[in-house]
ModelCIF file with pLDDT and N, C-alpha, C, O atoms, coordinates in Angstrom:
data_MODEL
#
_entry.id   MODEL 
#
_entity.id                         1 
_entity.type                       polymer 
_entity.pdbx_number_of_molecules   1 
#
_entity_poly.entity_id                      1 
_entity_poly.type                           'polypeptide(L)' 
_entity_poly.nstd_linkage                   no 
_entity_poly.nstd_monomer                   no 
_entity_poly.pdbx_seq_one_letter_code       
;(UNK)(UNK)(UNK)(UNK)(UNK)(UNK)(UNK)(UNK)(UNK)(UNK)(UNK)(UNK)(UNK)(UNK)(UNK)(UNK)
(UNK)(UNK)(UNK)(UNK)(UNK)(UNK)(UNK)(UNK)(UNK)(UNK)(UNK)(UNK)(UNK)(UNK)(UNK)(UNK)
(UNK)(UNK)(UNK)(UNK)(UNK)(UNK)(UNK)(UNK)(UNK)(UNK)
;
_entity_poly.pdbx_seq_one_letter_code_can   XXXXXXXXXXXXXXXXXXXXXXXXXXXXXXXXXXXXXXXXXX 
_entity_poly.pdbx_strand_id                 A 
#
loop_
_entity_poly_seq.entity_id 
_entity_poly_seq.num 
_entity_poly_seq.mon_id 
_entity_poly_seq.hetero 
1 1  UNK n 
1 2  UNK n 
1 3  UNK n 
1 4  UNK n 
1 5  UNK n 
1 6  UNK n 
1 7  UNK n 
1 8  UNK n 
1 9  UNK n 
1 10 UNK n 
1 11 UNK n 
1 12 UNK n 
1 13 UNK n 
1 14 UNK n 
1 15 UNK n 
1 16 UNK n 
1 17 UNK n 
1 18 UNK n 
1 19 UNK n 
1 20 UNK n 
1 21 UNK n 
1 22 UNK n 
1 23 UNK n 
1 24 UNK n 
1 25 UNK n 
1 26 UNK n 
1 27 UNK n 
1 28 UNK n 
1 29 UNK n 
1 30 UNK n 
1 31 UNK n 
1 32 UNK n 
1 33 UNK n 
1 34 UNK n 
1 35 UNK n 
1 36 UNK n 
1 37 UNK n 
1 38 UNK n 
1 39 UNK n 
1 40 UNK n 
1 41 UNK n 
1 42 UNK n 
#
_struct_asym.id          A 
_struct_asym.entity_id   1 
#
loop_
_ma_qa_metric.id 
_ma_qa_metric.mode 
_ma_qa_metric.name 
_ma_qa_metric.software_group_id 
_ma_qa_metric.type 
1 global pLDDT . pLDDT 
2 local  pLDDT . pLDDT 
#
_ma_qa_metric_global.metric_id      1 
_ma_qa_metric_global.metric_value   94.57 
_ma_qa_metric_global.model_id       1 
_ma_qa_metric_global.ordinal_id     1 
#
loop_
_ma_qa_metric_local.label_asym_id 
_ma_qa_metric_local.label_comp_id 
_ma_qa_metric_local.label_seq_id 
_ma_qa_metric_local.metric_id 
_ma_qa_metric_local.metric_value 
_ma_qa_metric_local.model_id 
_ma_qa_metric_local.ordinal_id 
A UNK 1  2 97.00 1 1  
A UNK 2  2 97.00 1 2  
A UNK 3  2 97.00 1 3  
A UNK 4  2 96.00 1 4  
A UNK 5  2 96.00 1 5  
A UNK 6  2 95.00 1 6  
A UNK 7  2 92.00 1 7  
A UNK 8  2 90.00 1 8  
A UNK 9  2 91.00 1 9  
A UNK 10 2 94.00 1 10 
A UNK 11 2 96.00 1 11 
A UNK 12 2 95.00 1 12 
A UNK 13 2 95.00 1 13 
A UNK 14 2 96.00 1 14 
A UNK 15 2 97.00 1 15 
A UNK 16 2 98.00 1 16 
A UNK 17 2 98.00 1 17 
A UNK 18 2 98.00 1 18 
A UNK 19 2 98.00 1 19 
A UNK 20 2 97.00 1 20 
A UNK 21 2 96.00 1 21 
A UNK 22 2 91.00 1 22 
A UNK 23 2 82.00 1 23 
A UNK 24 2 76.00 1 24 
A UNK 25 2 85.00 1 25 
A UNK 26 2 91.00 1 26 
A UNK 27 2 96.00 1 27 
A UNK 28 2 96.00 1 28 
A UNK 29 2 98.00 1 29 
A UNK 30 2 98.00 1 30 
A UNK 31 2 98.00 1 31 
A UNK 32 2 97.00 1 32 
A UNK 33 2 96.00 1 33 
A UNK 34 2 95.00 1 34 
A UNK 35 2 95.00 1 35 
A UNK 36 2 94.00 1 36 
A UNK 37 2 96.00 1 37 
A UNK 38 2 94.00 1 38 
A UNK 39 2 96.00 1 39 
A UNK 40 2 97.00 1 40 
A UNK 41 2 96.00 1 41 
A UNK 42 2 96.00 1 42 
#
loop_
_atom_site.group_PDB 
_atom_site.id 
_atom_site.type_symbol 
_atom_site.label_atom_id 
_atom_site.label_alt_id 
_atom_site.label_comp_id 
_atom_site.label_asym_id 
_atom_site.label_entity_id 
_atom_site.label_seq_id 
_atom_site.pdbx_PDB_ins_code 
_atom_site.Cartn_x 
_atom_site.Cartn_y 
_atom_site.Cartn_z 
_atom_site.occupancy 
_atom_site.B_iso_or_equiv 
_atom_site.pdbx_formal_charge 
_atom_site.auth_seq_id 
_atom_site.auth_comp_id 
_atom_site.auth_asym_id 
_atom_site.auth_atom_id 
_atom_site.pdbx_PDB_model_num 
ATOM 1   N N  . UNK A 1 1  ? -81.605 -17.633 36.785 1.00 97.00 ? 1  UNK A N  1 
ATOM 2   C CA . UNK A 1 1  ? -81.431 -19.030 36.388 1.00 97.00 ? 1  UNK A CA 1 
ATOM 3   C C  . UNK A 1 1  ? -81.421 -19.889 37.644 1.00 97.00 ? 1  UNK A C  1 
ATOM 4   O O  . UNK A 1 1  ? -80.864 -19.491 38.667 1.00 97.00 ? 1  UNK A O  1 
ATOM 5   N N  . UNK A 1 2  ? -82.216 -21.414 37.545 1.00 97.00 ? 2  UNK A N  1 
ATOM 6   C CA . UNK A 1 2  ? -81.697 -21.831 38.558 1.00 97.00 ? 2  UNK A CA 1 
ATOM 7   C C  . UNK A 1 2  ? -81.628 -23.343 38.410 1.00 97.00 ? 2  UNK A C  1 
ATOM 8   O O  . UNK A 1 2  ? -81.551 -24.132 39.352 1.00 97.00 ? 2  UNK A O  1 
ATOM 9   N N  . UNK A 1 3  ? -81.664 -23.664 37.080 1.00 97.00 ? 3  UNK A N  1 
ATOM 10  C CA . UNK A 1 3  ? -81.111 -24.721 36.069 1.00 97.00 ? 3  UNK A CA 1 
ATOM 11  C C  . UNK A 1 3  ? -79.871 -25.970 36.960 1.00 97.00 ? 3  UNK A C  1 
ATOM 12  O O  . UNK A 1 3  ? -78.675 -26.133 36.719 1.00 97.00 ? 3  UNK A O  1 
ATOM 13  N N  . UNK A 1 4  ? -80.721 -26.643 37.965 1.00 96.00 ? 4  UNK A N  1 
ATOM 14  C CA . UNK A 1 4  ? -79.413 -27.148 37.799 1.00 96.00 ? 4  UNK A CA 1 
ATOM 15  C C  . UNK A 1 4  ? -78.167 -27.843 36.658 1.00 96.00 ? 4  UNK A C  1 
ATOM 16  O O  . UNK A 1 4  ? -76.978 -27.540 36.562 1.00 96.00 ? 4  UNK A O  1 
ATOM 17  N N  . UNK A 1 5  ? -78.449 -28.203 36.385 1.00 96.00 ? 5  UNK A N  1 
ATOM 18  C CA . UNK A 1 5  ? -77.431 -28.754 34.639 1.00 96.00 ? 5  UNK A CA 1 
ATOM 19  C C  . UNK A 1 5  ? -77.176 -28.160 34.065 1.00 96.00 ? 5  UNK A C  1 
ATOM 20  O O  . UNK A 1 5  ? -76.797 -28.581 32.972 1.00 96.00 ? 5  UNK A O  1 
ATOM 21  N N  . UNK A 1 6  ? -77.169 -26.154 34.415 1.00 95.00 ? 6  UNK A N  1 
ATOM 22  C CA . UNK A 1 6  ? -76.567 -25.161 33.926 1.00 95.00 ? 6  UNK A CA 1 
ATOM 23  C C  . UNK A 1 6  ? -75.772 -24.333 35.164 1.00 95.00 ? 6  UNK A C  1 
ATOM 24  O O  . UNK A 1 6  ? -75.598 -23.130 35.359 1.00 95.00 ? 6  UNK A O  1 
ATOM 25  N N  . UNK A 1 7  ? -75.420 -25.398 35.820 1.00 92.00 ? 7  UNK A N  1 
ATOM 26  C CA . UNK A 1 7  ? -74.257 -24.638 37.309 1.00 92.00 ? 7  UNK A CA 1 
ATOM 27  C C  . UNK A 1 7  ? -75.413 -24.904 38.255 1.00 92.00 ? 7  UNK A C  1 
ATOM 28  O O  . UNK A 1 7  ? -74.960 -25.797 38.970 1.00 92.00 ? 7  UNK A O  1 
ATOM 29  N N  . UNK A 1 8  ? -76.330 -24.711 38.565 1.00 90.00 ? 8  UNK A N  1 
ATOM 30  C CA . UNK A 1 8  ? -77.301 -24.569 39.678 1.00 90.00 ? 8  UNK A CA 1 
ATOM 31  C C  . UNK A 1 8  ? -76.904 -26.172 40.753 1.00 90.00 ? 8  UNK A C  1 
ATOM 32  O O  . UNK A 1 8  ? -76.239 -27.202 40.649 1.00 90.00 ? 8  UNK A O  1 
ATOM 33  N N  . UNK A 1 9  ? -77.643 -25.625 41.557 1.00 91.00 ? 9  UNK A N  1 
ATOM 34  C CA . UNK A 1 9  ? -77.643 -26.802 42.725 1.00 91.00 ? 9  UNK A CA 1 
ATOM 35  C C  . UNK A 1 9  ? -78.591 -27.662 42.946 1.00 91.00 ? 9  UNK A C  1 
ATOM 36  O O  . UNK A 1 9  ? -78.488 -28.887 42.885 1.00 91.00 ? 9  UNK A O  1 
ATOM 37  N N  . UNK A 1 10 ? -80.026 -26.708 43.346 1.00 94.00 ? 10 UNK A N  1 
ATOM 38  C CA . UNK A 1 10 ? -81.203 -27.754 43.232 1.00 94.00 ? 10 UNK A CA 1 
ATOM 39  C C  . UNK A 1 10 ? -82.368 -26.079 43.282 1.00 94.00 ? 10 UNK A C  1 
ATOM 40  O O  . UNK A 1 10 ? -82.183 -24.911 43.622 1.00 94.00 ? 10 UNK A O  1 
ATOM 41  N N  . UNK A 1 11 ? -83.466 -26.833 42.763 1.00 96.00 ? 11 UNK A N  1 
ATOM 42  C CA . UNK A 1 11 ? -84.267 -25.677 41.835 1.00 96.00 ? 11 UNK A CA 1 
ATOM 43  C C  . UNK A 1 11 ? -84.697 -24.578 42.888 1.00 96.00 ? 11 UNK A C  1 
ATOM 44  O O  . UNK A 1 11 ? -85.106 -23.571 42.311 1.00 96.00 ? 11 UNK A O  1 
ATOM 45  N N  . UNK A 1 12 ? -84.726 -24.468 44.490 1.00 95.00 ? 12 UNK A N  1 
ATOM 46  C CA . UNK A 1 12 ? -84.877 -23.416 45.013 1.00 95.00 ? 12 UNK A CA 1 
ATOM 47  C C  . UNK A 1 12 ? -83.449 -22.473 44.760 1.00 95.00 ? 12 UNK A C  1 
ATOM 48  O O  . UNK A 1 12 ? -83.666 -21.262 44.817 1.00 95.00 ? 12 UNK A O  1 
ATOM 49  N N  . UNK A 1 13 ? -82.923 -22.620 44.659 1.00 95.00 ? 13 UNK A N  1 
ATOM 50  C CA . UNK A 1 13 ? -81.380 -22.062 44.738 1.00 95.00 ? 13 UNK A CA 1 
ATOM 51  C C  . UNK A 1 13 ? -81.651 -21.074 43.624 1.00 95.00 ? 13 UNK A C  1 
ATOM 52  O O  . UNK A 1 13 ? -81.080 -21.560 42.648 1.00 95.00 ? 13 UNK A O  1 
ATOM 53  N N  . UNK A 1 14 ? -82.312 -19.766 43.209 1.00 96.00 ? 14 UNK A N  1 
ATOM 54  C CA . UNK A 1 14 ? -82.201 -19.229 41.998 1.00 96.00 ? 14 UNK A CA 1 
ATOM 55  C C  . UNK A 1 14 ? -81.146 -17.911 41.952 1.00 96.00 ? 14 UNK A C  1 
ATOM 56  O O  . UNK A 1 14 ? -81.123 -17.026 42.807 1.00 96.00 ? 14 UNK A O  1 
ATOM 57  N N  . UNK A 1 15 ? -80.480 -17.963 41.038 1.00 97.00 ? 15 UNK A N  1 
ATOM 58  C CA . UNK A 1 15 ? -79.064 -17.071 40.698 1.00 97.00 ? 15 UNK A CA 1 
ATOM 59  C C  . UNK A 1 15 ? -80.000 -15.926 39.775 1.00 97.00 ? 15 UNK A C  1 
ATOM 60  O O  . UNK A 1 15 ? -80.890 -16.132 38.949 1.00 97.00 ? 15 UNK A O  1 
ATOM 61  N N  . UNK A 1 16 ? -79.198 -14.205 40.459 1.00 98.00 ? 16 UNK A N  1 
ATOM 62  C CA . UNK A 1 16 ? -79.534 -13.575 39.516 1.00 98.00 ? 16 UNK A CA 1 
ATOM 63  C C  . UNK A 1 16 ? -78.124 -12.537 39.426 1.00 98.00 ? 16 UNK A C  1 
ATOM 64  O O  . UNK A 1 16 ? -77.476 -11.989 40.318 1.00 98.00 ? 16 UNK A O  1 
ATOM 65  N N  . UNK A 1 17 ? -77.971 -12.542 37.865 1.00 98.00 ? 17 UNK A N  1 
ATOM 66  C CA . UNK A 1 17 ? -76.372 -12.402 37.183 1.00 98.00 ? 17 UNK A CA 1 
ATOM 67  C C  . UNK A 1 17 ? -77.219 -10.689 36.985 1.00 98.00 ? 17 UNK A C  1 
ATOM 68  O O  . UNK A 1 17 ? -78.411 -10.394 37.081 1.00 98.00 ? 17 UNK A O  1 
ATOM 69  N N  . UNK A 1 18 ? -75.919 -9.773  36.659 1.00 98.00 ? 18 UNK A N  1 
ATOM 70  C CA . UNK A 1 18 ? -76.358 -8.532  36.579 1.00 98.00 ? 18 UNK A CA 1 
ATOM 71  C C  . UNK A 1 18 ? -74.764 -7.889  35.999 1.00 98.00 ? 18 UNK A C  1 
ATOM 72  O O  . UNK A 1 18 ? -73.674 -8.171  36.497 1.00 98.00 ? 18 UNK A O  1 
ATOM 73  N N  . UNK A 1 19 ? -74.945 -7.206  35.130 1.00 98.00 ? 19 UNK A N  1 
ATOM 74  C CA . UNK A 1 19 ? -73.798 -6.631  34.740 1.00 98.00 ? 19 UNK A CA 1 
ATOM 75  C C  . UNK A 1 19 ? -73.072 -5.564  35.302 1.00 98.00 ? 19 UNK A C  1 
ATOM 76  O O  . UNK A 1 19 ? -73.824 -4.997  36.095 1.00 98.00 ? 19 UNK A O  1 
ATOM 77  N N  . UNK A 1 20 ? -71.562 -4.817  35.260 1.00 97.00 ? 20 UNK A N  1 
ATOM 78  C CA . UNK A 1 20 ? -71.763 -3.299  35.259 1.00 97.00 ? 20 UNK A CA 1 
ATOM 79  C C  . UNK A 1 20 ? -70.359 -3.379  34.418 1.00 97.00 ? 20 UNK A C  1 
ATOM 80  O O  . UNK A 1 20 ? -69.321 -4.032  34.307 1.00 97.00 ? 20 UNK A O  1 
ATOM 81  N N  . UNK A 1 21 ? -71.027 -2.316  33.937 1.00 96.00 ? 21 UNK A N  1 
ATOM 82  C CA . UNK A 1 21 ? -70.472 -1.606  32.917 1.00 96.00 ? 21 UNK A CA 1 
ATOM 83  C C  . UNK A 1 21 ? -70.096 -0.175  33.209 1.00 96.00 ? 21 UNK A C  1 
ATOM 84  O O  . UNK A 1 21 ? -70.727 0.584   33.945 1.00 96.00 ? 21 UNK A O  1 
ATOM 85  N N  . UNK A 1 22 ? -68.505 0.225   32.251 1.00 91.00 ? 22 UNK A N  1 
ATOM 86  C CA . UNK A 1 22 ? -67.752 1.304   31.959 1.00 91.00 ? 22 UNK A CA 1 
ATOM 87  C C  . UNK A 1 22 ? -67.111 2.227   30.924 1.00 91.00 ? 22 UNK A C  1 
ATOM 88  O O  . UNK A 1 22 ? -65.980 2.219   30.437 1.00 91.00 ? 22 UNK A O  1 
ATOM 89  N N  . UNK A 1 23 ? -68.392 3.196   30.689 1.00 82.00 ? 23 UNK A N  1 
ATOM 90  C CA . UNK A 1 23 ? -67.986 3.984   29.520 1.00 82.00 ? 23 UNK A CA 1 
ATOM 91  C C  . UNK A 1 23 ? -68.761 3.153   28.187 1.00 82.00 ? 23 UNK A C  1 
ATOM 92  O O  . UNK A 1 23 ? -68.625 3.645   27.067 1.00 82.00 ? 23 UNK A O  1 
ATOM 93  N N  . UNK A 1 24 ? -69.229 2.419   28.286 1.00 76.00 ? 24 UNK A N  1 
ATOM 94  C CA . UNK A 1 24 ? -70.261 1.387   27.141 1.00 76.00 ? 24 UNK A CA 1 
ATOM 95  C C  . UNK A 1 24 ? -69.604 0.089   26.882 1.00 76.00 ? 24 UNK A C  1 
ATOM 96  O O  . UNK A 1 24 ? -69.074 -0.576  27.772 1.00 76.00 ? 24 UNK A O  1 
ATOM 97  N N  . UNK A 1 25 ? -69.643 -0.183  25.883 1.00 85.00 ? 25 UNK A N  1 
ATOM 98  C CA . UNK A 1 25 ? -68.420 -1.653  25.580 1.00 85.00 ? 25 UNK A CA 1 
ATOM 99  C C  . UNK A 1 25 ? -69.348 -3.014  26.210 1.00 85.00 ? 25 UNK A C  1 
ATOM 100 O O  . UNK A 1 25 ? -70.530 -3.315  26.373 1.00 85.00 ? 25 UNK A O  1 
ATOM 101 N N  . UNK A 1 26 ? -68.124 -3.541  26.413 1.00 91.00 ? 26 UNK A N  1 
ATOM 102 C CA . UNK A 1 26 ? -69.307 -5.195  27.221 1.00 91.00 ? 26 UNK A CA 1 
ATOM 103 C C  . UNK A 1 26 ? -68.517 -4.419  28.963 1.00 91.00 ? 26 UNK A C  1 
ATOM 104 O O  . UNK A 1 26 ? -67.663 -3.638  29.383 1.00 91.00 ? 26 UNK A O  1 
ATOM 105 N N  . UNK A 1 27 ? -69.700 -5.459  29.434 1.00 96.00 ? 27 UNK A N  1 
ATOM 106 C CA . UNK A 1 27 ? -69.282 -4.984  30.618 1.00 96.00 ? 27 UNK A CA 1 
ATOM 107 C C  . UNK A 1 27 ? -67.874 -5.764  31.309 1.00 96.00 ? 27 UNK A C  1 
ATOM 108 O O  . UNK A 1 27 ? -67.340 -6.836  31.023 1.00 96.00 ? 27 UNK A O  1 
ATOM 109 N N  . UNK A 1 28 ? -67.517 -4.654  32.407 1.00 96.00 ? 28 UNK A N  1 
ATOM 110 C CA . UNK A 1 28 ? -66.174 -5.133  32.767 1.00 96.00 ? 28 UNK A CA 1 
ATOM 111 C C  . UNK A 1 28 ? -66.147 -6.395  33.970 1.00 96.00 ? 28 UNK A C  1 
ATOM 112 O O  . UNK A 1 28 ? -65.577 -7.483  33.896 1.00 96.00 ? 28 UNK A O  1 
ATOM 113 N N  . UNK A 1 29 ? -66.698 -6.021  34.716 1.00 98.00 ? 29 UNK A N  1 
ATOM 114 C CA . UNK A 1 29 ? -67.687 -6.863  36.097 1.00 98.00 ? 29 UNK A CA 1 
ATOM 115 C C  . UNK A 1 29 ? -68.922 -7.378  35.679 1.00 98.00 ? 29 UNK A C  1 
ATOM 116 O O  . UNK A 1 29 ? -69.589 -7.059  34.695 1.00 98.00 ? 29 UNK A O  1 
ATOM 117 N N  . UNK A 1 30 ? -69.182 -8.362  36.704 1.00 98.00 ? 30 UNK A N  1 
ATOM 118 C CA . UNK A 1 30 ? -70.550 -9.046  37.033 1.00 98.00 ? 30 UNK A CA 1 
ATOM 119 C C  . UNK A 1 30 ? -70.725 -9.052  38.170 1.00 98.00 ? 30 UNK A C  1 
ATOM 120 O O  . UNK A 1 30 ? -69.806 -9.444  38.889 1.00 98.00 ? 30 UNK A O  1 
ATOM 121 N N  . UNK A 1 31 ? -71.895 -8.645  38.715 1.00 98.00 ? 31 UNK A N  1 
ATOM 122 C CA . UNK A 1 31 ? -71.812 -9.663  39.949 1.00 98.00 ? 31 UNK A CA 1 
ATOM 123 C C  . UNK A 1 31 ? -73.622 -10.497 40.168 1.00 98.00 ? 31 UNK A C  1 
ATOM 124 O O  . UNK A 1 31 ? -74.724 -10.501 39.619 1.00 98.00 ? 31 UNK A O  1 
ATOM 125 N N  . UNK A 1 32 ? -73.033 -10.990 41.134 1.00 97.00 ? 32 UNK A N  1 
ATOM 126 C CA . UNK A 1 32 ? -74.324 -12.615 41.096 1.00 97.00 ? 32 UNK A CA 1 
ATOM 127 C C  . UNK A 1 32 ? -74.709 -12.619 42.746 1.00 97.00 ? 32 UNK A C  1 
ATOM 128 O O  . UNK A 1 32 ? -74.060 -12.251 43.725 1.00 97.00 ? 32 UNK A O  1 
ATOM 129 N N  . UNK A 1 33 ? -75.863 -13.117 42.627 1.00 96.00 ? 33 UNK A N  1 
ATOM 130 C CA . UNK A 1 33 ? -76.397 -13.617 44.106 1.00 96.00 ? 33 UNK A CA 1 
ATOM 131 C C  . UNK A 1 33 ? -76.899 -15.012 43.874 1.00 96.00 ? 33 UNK A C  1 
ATOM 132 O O  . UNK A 1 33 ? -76.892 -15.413 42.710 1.00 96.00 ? 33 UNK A O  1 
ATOM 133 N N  . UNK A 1 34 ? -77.427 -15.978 45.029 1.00 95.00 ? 34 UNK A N  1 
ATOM 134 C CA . UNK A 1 34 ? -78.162 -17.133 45.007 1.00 95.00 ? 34 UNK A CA 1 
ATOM 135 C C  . UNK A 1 34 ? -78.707 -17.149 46.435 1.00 95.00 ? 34 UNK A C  1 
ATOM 136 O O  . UNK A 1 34 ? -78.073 -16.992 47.478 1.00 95.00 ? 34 UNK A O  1 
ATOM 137 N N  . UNK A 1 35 ? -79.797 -17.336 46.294 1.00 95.00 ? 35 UNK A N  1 
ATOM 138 C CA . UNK A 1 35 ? -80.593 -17.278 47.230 1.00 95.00 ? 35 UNK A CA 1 
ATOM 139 C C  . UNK A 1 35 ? -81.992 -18.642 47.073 1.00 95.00 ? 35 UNK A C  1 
ATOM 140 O O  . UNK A 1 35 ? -82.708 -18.948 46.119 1.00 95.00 ? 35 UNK A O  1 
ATOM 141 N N  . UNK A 1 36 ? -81.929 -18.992 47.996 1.00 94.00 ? 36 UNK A N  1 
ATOM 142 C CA . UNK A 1 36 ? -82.671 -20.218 48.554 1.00 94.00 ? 36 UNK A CA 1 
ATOM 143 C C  . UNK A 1 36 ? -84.608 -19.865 48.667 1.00 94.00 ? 36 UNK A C  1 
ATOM 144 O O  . UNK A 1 36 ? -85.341 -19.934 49.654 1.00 94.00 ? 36 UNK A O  1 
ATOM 145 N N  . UNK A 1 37 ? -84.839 -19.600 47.643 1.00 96.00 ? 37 UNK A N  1 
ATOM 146 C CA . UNK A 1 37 ? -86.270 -19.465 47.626 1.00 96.00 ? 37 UNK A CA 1 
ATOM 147 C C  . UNK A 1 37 ? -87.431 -20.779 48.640 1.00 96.00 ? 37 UNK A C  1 
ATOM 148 O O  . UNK A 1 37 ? -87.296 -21.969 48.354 1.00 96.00 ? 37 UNK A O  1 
ATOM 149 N N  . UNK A 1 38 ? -88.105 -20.512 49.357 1.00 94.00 ? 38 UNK A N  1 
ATOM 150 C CA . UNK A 1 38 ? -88.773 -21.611 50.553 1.00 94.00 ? 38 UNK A CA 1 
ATOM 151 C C  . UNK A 1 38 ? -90.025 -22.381 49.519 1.00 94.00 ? 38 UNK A C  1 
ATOM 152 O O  . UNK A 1 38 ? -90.708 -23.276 50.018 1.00 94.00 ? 38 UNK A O  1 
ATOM 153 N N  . UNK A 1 39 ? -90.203 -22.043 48.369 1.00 96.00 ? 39 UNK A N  1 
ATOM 154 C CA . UNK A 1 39 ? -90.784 -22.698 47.830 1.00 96.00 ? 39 UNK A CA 1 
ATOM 155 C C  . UNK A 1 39 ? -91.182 -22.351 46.245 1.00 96.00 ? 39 UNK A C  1 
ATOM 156 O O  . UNK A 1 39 ? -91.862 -21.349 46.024 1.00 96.00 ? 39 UNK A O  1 
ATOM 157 N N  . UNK A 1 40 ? -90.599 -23.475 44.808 1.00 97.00 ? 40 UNK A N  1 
ATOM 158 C CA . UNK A 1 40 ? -90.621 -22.746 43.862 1.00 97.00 ? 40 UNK A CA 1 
ATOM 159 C C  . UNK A 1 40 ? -91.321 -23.702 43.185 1.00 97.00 ? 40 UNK A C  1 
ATOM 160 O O  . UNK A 1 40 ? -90.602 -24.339 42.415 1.00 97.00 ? 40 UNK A O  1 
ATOM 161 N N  . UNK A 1 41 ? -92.870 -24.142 43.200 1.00 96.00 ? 41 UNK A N  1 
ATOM 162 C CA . UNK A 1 41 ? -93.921 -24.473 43.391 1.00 96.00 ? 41 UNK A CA 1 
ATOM 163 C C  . UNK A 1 41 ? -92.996 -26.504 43.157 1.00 96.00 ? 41 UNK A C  1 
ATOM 164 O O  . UNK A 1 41 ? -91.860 -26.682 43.598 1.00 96.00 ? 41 UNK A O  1 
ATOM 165 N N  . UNK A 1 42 ? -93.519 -27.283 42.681 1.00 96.00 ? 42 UNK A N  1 
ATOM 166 C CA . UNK A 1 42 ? -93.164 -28.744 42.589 1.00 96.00 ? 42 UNK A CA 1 
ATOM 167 C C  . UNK A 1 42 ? -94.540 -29.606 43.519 1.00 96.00 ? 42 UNK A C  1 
ATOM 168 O O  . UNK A 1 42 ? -94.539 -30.833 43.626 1.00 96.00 ? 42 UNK A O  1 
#
């Protein structure tokens, strides 16, 4: 995602969410990165 008006900052900035999970169920953790892409065409 990199939506700003859904948390984001500005549209190079793209977030990628990833679960982990224990034993099945929903997962217990997340974890996330954001990283500054140099160009996401415009």
């Amino acid at each position: 995602v990199n939506d700003p008006f859904r948390g984001g900052t500005h549209l190079p900035d793209i977030t990628l969410v990833a679960p982990v999970f224990a034993d099945g169920g929903r997962p217990v953790f997340y974890v996330a990165n954001r990283a500054h892409h140099s160009d996401v065409g415009g």
